[in-house]
C-alpha atoms as a PDB file:
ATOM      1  CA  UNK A   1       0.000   0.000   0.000  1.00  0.00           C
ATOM      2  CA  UNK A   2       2.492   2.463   1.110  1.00  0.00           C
ATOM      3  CA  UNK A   3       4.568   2.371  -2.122  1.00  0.00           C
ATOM      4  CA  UNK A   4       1.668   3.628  -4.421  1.00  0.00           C
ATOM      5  CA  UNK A   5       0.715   6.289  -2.126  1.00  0.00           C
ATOM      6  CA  UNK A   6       1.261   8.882  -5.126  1.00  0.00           C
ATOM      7  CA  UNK A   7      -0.861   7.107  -7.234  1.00  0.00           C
ATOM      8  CA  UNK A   8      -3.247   7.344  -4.705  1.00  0.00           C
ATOM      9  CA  UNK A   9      -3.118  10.668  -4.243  1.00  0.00           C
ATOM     10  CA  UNK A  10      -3.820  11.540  -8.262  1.00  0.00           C
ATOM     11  CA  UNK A  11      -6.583   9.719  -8.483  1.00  0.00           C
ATOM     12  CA  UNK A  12      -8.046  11.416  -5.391  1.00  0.00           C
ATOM     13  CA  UNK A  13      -7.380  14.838  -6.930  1.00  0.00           C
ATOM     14  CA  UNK A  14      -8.985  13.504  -9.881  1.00  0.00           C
ATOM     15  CA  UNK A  15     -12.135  12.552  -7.867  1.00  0.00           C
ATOM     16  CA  UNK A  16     -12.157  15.407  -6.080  1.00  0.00           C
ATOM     17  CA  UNK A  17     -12.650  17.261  -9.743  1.00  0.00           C
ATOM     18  CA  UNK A  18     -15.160  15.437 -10.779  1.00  0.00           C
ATOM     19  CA  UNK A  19     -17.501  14.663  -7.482  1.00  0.00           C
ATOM     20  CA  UNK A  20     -16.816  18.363  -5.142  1.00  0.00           C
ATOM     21  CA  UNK A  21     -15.393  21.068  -8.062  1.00  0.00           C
ATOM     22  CA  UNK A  22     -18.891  20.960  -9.771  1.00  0.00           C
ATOM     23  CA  UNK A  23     -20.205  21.625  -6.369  1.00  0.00           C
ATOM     24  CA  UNK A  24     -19.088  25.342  -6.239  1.00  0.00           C
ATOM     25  CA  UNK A  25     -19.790  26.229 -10.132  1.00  0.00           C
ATOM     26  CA  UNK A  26     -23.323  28.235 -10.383  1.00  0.00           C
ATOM     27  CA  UNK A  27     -25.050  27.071 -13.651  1.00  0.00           C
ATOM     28  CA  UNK A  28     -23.144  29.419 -16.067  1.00  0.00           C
ATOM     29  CA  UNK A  29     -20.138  28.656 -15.039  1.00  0.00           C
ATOM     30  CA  UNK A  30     -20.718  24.814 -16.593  1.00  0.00           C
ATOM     31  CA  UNK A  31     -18.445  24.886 -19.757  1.00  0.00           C
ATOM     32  CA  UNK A  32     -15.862  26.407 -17.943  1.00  0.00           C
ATOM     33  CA  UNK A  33     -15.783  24.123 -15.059  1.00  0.00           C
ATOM     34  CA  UNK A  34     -15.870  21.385 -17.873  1.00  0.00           C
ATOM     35  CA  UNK A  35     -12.934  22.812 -19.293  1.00  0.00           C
ATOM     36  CA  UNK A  36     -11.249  23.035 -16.642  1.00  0.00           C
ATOM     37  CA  UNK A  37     -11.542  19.345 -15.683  1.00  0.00           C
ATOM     38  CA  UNK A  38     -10.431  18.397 -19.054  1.00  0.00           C
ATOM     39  CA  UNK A  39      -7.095  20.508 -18.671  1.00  0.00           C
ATOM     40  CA  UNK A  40      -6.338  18.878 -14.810  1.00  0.00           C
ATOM     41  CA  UNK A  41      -7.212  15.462 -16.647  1.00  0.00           C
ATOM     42  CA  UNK A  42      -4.448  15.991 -18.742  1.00  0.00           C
ATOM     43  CA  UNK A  43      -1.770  17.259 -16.322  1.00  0.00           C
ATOM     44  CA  UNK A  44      -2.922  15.028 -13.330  1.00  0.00           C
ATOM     45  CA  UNK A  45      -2.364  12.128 -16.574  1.00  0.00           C
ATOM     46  CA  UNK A  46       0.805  13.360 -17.551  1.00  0.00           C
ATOM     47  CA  UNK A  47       2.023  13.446 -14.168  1.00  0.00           C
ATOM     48  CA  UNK A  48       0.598   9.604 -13.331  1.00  0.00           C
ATOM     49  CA  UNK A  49       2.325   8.297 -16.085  1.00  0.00           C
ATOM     50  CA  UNK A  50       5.430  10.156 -15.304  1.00  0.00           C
ATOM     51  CA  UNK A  51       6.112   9.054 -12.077  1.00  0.00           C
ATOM     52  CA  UNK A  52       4.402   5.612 -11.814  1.00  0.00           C
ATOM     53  CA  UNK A  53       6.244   2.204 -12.257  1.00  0.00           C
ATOM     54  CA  UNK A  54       3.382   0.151 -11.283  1.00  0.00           C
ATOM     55  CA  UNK A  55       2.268  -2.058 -13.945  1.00  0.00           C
ATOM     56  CA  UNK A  56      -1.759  -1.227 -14.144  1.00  0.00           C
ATOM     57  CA  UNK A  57      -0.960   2.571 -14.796  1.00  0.00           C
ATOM     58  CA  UNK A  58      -1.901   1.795 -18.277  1.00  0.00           C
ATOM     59  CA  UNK A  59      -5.260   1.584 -17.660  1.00  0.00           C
ATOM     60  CA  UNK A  60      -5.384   4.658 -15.768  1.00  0.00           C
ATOM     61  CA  UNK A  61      -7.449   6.358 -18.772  1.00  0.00           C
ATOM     62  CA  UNK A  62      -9.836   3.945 -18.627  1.00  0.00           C
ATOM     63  CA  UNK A  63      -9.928   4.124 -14.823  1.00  0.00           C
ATOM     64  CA  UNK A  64     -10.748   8.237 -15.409  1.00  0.00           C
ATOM     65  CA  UNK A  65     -13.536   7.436 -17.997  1.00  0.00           C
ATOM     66  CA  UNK A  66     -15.310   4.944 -15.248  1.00  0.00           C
ATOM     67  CA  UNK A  67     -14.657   7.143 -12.372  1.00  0.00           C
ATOM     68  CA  UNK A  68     -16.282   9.987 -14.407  1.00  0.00           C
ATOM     69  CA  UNK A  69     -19.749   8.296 -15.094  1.00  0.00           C
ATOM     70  CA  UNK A  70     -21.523   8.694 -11.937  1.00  0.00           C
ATOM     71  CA  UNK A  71     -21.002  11.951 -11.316  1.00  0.00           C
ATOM     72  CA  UNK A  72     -23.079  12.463 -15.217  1.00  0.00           C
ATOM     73  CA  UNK A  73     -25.641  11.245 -12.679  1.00  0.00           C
ATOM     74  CA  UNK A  74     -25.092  13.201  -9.909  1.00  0.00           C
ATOM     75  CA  UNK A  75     -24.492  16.287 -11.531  1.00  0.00           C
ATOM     76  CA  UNK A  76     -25.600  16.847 -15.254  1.00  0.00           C
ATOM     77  CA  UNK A  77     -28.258  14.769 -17.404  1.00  0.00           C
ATOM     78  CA  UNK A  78     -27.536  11.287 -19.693  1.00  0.00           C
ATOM     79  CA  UNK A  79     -26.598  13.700 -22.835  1.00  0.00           C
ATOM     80  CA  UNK A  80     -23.118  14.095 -20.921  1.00  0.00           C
ATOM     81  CA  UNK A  81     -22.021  10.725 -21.337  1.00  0.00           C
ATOM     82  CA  UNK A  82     -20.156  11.747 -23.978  1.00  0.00           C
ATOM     83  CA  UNK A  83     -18.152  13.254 -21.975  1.00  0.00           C
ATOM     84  CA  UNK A  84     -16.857   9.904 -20.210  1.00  0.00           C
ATOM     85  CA  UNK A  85     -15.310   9.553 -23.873  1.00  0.00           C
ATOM     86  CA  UNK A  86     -13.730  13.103 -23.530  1.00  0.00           C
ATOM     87  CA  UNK A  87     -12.321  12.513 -20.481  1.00  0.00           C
ATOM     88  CA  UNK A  88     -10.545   8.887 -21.817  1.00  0.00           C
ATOM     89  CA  UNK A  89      -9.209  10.316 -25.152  1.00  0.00           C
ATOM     90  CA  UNK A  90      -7.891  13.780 -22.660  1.00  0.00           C
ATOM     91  CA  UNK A  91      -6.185  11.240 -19.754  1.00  0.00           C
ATOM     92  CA  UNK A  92      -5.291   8.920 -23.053  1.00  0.00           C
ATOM     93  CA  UNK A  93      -3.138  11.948 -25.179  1.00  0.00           C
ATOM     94  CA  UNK A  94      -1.836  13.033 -21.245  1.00  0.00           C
ATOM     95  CA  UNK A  95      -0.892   9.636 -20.252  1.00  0.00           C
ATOM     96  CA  UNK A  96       1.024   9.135 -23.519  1.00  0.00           C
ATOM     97  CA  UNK A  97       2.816  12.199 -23.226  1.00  0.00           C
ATOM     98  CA  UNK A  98       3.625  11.042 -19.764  1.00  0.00           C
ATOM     99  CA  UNK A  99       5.356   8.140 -20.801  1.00  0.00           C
ATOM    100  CA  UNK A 100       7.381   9.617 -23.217  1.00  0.00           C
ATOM    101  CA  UNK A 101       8.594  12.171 -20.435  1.00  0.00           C
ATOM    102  CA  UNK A 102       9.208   9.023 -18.376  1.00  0.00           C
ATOM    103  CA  UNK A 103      10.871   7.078 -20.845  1.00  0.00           C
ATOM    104  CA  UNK A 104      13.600  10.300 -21.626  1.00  0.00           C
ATOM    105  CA  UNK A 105      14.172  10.674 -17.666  1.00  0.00           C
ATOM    106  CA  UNK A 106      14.554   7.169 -17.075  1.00  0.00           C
ATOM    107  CA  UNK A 107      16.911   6.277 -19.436  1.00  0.00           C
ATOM    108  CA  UNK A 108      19.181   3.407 -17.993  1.00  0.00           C
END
């Protein structure tokens, strides 16, 4: 347990963006919260890939896409489901950019 505390800790930030962020936008504020979840997808992706070395970090985007689904239901209507898709192509492009950064770091 202790030695994927970090990856832990991204994929709590990530929850806390999708299930308590919406909880302080108003209703015009949606597109820009939305945004604004895709772009800390992408970095909190980059960074996972970056500094994991556990094996299941590759399915990390598809981790994002699931975690993102409930909160449609919690939050918004059924029509943003297409947004779960969003969200795995965004943590997908991140997480690939991620590895490269960890494959030029890491060289051995």
């Amino acid at each position: 347990m202790r030695k994927i505390w970090k990856e832990i800790a991204i994929l709590l930030i990530q929850l806390f963006m999708f299930y308590i962020f919406p909880l302080f936008a108003g209703p015009t504020d949606i597109m820009e919260m939305v945004f604004l979840i895709l772009v800390s997808t992408f970095i909190l992706a980059i960074i996972f890939a970056s500094i994991s070395k556990e094996k299941w970090k590759y399915i990390y985007p598809i981790i994002i896409s699931i975690l993102f689904i409930p909160s449609v239901f919690i939050y918004y209507n059924s029509s943003a489901l297409i947004h779960a898709v969003w969200y795995l192509a965004d943590s997908g492009i991140g997480f690939l950019i991620g590895l490269i950064i960890y494959k030029i770091t890491n060289k051995e």
